[in-house]
Protein backbone atom coordinates (compact mmCIF):
# COMPACT_ATOMS: atom_id res chain seq x y z
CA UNK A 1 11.64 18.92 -14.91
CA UNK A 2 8.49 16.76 -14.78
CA UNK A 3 5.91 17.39 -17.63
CA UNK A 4 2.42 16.33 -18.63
CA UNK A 5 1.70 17.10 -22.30
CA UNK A 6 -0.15 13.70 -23.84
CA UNK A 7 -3.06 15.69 -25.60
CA UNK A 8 -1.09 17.81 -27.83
CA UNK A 9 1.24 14.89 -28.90
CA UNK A 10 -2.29 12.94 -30.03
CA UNK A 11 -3.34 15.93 -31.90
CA UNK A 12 0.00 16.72 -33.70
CA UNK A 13 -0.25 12.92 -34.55
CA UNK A 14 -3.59 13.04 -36.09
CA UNK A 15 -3.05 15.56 -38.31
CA UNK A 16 0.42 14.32 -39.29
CA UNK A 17 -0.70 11.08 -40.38
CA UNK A 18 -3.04 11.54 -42.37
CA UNK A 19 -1.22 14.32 -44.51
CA UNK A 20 1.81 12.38 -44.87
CA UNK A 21 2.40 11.65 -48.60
CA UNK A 22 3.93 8.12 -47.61
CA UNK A 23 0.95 6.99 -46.01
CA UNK A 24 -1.31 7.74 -48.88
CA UNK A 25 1.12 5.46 -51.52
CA UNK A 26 1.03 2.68 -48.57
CA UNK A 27 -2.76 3.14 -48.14
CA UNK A 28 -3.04 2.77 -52.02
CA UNK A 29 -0.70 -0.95 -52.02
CA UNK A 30 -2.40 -2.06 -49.00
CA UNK A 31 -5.68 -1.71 -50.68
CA UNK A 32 -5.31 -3.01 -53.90
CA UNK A 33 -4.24 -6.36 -52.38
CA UNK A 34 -7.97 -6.58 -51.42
CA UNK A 35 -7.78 -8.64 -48.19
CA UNK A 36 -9.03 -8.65 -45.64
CA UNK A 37 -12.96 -7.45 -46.33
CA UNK A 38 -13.31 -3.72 -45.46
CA UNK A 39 -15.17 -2.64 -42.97
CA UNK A 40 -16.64 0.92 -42.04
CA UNK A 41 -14.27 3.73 -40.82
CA UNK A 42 -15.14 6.41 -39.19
CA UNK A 43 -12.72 9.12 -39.49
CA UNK A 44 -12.07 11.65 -36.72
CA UNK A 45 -13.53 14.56 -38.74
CA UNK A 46 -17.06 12.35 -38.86
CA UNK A 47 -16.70 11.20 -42.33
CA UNK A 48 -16.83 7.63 -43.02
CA UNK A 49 -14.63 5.24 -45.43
CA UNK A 50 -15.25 1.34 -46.73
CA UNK A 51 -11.46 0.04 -45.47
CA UNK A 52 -9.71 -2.86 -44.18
CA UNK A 53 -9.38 -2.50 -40.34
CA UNK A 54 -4.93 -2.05 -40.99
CA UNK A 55 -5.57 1.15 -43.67
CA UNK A 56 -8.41 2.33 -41.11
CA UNK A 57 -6.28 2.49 -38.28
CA UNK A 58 -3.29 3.76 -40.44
CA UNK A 59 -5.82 6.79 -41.27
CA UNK A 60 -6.03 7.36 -37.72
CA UNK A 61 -9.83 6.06 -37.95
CA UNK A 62 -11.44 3.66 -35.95
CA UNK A 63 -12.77 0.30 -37.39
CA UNK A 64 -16.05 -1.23 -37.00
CA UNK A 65 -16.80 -4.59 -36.21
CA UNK A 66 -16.59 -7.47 -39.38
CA UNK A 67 -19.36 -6.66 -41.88
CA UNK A 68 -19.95 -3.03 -40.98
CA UNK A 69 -20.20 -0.60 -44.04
CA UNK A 70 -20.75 3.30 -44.19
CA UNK A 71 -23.92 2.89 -45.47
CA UNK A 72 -25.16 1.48 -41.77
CA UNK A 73 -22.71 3.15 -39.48
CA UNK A 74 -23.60 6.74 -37.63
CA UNK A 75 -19.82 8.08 -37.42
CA UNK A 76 -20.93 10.40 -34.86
CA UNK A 77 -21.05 13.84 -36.60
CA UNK A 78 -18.56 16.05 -37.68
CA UNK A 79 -15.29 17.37 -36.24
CA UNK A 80 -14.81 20.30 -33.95
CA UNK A 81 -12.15 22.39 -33.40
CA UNK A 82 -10.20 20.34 -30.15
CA UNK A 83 -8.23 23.02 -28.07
CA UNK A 84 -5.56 21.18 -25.58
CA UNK A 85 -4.42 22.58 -22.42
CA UNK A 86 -0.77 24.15 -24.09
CA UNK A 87 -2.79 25.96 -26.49
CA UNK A 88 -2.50 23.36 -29.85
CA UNK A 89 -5.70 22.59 -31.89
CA UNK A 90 -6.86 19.42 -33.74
CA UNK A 91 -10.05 18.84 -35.92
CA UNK A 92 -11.75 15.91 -33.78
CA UNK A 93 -15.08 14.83 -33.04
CA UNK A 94 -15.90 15.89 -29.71
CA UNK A 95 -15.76 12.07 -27.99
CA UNK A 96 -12.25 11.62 -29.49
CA UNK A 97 -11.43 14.88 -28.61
CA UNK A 98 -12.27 14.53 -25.14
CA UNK A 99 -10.60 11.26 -24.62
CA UNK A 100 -7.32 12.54 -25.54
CA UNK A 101 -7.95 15.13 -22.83
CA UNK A 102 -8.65 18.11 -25.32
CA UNK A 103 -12.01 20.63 -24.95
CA UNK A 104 -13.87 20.67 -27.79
CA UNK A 105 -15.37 23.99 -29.33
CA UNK A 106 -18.60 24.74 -30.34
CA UNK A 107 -20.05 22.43 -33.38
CA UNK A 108 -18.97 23.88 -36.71
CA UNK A 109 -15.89 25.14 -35.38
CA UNK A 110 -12.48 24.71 -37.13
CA UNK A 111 -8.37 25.30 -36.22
CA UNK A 112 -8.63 27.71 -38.87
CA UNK A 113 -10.48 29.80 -37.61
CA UNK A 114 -9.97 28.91 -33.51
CA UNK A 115 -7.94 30.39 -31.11
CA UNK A 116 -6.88 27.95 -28.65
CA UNK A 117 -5.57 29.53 -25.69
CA UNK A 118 -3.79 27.66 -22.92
CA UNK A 119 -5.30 26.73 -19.68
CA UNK A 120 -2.13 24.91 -18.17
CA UNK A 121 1.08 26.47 -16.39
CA UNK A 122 4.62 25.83 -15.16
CA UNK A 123 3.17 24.74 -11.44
CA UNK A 124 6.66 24.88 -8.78
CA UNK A 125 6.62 23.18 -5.50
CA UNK A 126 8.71 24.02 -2.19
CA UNK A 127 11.31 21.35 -3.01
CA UNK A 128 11.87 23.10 -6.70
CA UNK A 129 10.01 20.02 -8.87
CA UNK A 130 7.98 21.77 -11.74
CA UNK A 131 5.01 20.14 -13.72
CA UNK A 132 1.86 20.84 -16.07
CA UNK A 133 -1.49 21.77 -14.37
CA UNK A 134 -4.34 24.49 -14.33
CA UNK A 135 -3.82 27.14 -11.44
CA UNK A 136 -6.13 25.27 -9.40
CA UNK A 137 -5.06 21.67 -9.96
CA UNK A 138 -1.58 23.46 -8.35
CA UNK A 139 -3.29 25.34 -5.74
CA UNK A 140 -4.92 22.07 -4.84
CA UNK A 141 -1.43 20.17 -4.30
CA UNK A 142 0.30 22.59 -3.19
CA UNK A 143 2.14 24.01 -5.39
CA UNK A 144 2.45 28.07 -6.92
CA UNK A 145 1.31 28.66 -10.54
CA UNK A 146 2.95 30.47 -12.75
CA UNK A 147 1.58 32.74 -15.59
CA UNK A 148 -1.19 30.79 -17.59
CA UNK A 149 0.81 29.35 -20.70
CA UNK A 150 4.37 29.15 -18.94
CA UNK A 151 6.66 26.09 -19.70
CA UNK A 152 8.77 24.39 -16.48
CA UNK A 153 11.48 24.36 -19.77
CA UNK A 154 11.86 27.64 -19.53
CA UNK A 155 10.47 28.12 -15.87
CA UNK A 156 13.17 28.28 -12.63
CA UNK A 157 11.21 27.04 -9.50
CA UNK A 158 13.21 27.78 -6.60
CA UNK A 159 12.78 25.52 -3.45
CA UNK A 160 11.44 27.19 -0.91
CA UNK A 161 14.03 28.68 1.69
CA UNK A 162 13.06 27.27 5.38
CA UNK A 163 14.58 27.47 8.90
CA UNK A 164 17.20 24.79 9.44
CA UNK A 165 18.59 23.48 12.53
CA UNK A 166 22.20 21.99 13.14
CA UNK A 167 22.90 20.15 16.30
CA UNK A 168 25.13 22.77 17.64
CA UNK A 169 22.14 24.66 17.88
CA UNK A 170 22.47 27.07 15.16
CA UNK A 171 20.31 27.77 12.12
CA UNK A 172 20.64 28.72 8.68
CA UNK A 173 17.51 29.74 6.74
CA UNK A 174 18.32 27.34 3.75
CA UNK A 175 16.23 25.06 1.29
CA UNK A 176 15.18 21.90 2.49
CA UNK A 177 17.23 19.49 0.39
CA UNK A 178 20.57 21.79 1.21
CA UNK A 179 19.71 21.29 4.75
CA UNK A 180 19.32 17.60 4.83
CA UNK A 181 22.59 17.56 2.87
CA UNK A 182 24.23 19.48 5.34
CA UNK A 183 22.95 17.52 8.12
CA UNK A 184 20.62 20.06 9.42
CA UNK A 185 16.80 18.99 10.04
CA UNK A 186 14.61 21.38 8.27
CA UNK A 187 11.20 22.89 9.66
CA UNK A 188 8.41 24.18 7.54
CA UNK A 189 9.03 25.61 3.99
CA UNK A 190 8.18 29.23 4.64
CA UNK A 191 9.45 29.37 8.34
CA UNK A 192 12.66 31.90 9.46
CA UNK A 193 15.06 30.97 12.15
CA UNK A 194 13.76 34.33 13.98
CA UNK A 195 10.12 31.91 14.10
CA UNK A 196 11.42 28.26 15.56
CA UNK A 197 13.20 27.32 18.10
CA UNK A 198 16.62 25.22 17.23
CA UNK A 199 16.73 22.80 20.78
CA UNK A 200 19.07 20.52 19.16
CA UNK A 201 20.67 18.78 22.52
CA UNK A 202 22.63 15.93 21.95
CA UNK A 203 21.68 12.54 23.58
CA UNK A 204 22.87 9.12 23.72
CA UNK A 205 21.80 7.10 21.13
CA UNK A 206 21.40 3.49 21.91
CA UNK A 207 20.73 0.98 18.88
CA UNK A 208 19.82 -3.08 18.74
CA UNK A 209 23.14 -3.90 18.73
CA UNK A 210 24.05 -2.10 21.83
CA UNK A 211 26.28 0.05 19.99
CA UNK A 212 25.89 3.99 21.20
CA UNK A 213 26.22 7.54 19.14
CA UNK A 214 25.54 10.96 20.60
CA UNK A 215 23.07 12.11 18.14
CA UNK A 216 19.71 14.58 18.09
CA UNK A 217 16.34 12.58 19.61
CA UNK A 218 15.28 12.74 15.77
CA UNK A 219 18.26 11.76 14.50
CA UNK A 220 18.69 8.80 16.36
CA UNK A 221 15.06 8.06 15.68
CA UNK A 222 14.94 7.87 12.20
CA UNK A 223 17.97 5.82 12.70
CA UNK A 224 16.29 2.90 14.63
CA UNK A 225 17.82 3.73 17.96
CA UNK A 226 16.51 4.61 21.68
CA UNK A 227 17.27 8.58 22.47
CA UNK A 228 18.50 8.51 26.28
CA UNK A 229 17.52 11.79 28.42
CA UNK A 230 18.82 15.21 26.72
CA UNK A 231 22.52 16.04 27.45
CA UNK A 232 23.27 12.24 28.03
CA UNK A 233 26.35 10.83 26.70
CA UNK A 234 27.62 7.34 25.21
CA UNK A 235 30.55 8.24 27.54
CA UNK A 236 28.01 7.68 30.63
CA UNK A 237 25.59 5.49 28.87
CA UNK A 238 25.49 1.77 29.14
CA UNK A 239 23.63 0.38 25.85
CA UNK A 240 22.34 -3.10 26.56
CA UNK A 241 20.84 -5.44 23.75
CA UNK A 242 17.35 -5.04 22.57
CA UNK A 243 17.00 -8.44 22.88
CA UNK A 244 16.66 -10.62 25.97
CA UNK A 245 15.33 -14.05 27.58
CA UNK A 246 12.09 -15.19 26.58
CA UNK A 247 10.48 -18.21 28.31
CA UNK A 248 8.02 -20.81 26.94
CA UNK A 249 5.39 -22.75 28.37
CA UNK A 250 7.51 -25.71 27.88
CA UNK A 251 10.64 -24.39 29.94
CA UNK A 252 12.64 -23.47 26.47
CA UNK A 253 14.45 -20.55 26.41
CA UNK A 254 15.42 -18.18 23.45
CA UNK A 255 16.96 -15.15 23.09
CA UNK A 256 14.52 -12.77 21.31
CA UNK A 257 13.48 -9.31 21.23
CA UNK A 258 9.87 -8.76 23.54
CA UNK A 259 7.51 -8.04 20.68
CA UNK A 260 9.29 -11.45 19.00
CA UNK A 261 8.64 -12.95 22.60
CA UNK A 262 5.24 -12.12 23.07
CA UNK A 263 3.72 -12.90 19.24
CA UNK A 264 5.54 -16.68 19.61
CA UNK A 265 3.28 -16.95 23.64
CA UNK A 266 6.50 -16.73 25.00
CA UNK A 267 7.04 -14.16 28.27
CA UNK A 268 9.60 -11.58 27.33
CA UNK A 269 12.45 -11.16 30.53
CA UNK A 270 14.46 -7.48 30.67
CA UNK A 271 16.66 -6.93 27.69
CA UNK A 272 19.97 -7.92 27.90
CA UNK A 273 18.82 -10.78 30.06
CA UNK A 274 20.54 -14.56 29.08
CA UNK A 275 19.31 -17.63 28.73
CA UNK A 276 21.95 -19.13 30.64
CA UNK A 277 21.37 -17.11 33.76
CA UNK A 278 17.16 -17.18 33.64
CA UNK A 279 15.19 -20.43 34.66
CA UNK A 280 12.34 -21.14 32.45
CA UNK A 281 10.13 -23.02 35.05
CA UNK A 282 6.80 -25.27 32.61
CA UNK A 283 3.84 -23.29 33.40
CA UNK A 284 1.53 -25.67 34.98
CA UNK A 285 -2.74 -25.43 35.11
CA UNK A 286 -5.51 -27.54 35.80
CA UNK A 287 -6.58 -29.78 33.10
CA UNK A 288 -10.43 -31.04 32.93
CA UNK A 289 -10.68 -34.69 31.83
CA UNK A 290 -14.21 -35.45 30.35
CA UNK A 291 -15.45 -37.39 32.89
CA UNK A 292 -15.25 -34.25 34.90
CA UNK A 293 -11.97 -35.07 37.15
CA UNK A 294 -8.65 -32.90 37.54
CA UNK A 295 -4.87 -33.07 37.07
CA UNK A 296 -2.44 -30.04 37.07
CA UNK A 297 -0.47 -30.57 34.17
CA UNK A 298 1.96 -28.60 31.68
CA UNK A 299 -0.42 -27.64 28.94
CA UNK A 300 0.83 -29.67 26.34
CA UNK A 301 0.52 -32.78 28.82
CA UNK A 302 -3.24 -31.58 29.23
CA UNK A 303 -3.69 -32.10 25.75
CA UNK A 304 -1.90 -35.00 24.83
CA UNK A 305 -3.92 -36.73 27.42
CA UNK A 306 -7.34 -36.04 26.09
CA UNK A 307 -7.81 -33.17 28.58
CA UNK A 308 -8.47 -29.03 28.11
CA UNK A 309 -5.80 -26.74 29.81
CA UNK A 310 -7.74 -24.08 31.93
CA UNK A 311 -5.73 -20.55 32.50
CA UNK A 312 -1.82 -20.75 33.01
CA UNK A 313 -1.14 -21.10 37.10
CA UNK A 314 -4.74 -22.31 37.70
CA UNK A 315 -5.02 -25.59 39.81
CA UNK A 316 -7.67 -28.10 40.10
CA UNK A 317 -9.28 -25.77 43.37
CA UNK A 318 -10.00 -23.28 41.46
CA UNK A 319 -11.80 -24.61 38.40
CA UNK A 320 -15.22 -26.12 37.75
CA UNK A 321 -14.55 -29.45 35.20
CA UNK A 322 -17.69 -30.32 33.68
CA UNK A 323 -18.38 -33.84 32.69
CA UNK A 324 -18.51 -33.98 28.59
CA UNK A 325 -18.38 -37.82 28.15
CA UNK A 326 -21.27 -39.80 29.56
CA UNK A 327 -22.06 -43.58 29.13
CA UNK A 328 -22.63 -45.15 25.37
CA UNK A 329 -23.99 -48.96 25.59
CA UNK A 330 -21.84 -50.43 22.97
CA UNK A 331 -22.79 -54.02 21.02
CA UNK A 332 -21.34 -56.48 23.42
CA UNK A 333 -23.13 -54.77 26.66
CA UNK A 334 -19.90 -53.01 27.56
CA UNK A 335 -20.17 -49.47 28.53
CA UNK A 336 -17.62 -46.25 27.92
CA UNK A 337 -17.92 -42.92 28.33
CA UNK A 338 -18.03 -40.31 25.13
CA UNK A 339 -19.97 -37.74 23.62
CA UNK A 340 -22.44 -38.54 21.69
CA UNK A 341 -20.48 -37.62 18.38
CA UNK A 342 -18.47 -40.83 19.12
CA UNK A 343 -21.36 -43.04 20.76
CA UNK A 344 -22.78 -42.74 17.49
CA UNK A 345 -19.12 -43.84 15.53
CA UNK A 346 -19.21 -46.77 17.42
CA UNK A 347 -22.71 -47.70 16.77
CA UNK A 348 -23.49 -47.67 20.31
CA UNK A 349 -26.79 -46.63 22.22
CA UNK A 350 -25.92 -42.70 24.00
CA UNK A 351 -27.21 -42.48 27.66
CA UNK A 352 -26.80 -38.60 27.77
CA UNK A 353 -25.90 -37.29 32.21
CA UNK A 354 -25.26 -40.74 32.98
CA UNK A 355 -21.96 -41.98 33.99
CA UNK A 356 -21.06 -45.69 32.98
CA UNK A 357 -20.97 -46.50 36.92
CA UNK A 358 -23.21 -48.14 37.90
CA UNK A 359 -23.69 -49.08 33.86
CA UNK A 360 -26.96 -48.85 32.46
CA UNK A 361 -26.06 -51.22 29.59
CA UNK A 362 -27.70 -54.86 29.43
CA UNK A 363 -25.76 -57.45 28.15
């Protein structure tokens, strides 16, 4: 059983340490040695002490920063009475007392005279787990609190009995863990098998490998297989591969499955499909040179030749190329077509719309 009880273990600390007879002979040796300088301490019932940061935290006090002494540190005020949620109580100031996840009673307030009650119970869940939270932190997660002050120790939280199908069709009203063991899927915790319906038909199950099991549609599901119709069987099932051709732009083939295909700009053929019996024809399109002219070409031909591939199957009919490159004057009275990104690399003279026939560069 799960548990949550870190406040009361602080508390129990607090008060331990600093009443231990051991401590206060090792608090004496470790200050007569007189190093390092003291600094102030506040203590967690507000009080404050001149000590070396070790014996201050030792004490269970916290240390100021170098220099600090009592005489110009605020410690915060006195200690309260510090209830935590199992019902313990520890004399804290009311920020420690909060940061250990306590509630701290009114100022002035001491154990002694404190009664602390708890505020946590033994919270069960459907599948029988237990833990350590206030009726409506359980509510909340769904869980069913027990009496205010009950222990999951001594606490028995019985899972949750629920209708439970078998793929035979029956059902047993079971808990869900005892179903799953049994190989039953479970419904809803709370559910009888006079409220559901157990439609538990068997169906070929077909998986990646082509492989085939007569299992329930969520069986073979959570499986990673494909559920045929209801009532199918692997005796009349033919389970093909998931995987099948896939063709590239570049007439490769590879065997892959279609979601494999597609995110690699392949195009996915049926599954079960072969390499050796599919044709991967290059997909061609029209490439647009710069100086506006027009070749179908395999994309990758497009590009290697300066050129921009238009849409797969398109062909030089279709498209409008638009010149990009126009005449740039270069040094020696030569002329050749760029942008004007690359006129200006070669220290030529950029004639923007104007093709290098007839050439407007002078010699």
């Amino acid at each position: 059983m799960r548990s949550g009880r870190g406040g009361s273990f602080v508390g129990a600390l607090l008060i331990a340490i600093s009443s231990t007879t051991a401590f206060g002979q090792l608090r004496e040796s470790l200050r007569d040695r007189g190093t390092p300088a003291p600094v102030a301490c506040c203590h967690t019932d507000g009080s404050c002490e001149d000590l070396t940061p070790l014996l201050c935290l030792l004490s269970g006090g916290r240390p100021g920063d170098e220099g600090t002494s009592c005489a110009a540190v605020n410690c915060g005020g006195p200690a309260v009475a510090c209830c935590f949620p199992d019902g313990l109580c520890a004399n804290l100031q009311p920020d420690v007392c909060l940061s250990v996840v306590g509630r701290p009673q009114r100022a002035g307030s001491t154990c002694a005279a404190t009664i602390c009650r708890p505020t946590e119970a033994a919270c069960c869940f459907a599948d029988g787990a237990c833990v350590h939270l206030p009726p409506v932190s359980c509510y909340n997660v769904g869980g069913r609190p027990n009496i205010i002050g009950s222990s999951c120790e001594t606490t028995t939280c019985d899972a949750v009995p629920a209708a439970c199908c078998f793929v035979d069709g029956t059902c047993s009203l079971i808990s869900p863990v005892q179903c799953l063991t049994q190989g039953g899927r479970p419904h809803e915790p709370g559910t009888t098998c006079d409220t559901v319906v157990c439609d538990e038909t068997l169906a070929a199950c077909c998986f990646p490998d082509a492989t085939c099991d007569d299992l329930i549609s969520v069986v073979c599901l959570s499986q990673g297989g494909r559920p045929s119709e209801p009532g199918t069987s692997c005796k009349t099932v033919t389970c093909v591969p998931d995987i099948g051709a896939c063709c590239f732009e570049d007439g490769t083939c590879e065997a892959l499955k279609p979601f494999q295909c597609f995110s690699q700009g392949g195009r996915p053929f049926a599954p079960g499909t072969q390499c050796a019996t599919i044709e991967c024809e290059p997909a061609t399109a029209a490439c647009c040179f710069p100086d506006a002219t027009c070749q179908v070409l395999k994309p990758r031909d497009c590009r290697e030749a300066g050129g921009e591939a238009q849409a797969p199957g398109s062909t030089c009919k279709t498209p409008t190329c638009v010149r990009t490159a126009f005449a740039c004057c270069l040094r020696d009275g030569t002329c050749q077509e760029t942008n004007s990104r690359e006129c200006r690399r070669l220290n030529g003279e950029f004639h923007g719309e104007v093709p290098c026939e007839p050439t407007p560069c002078t010699p």
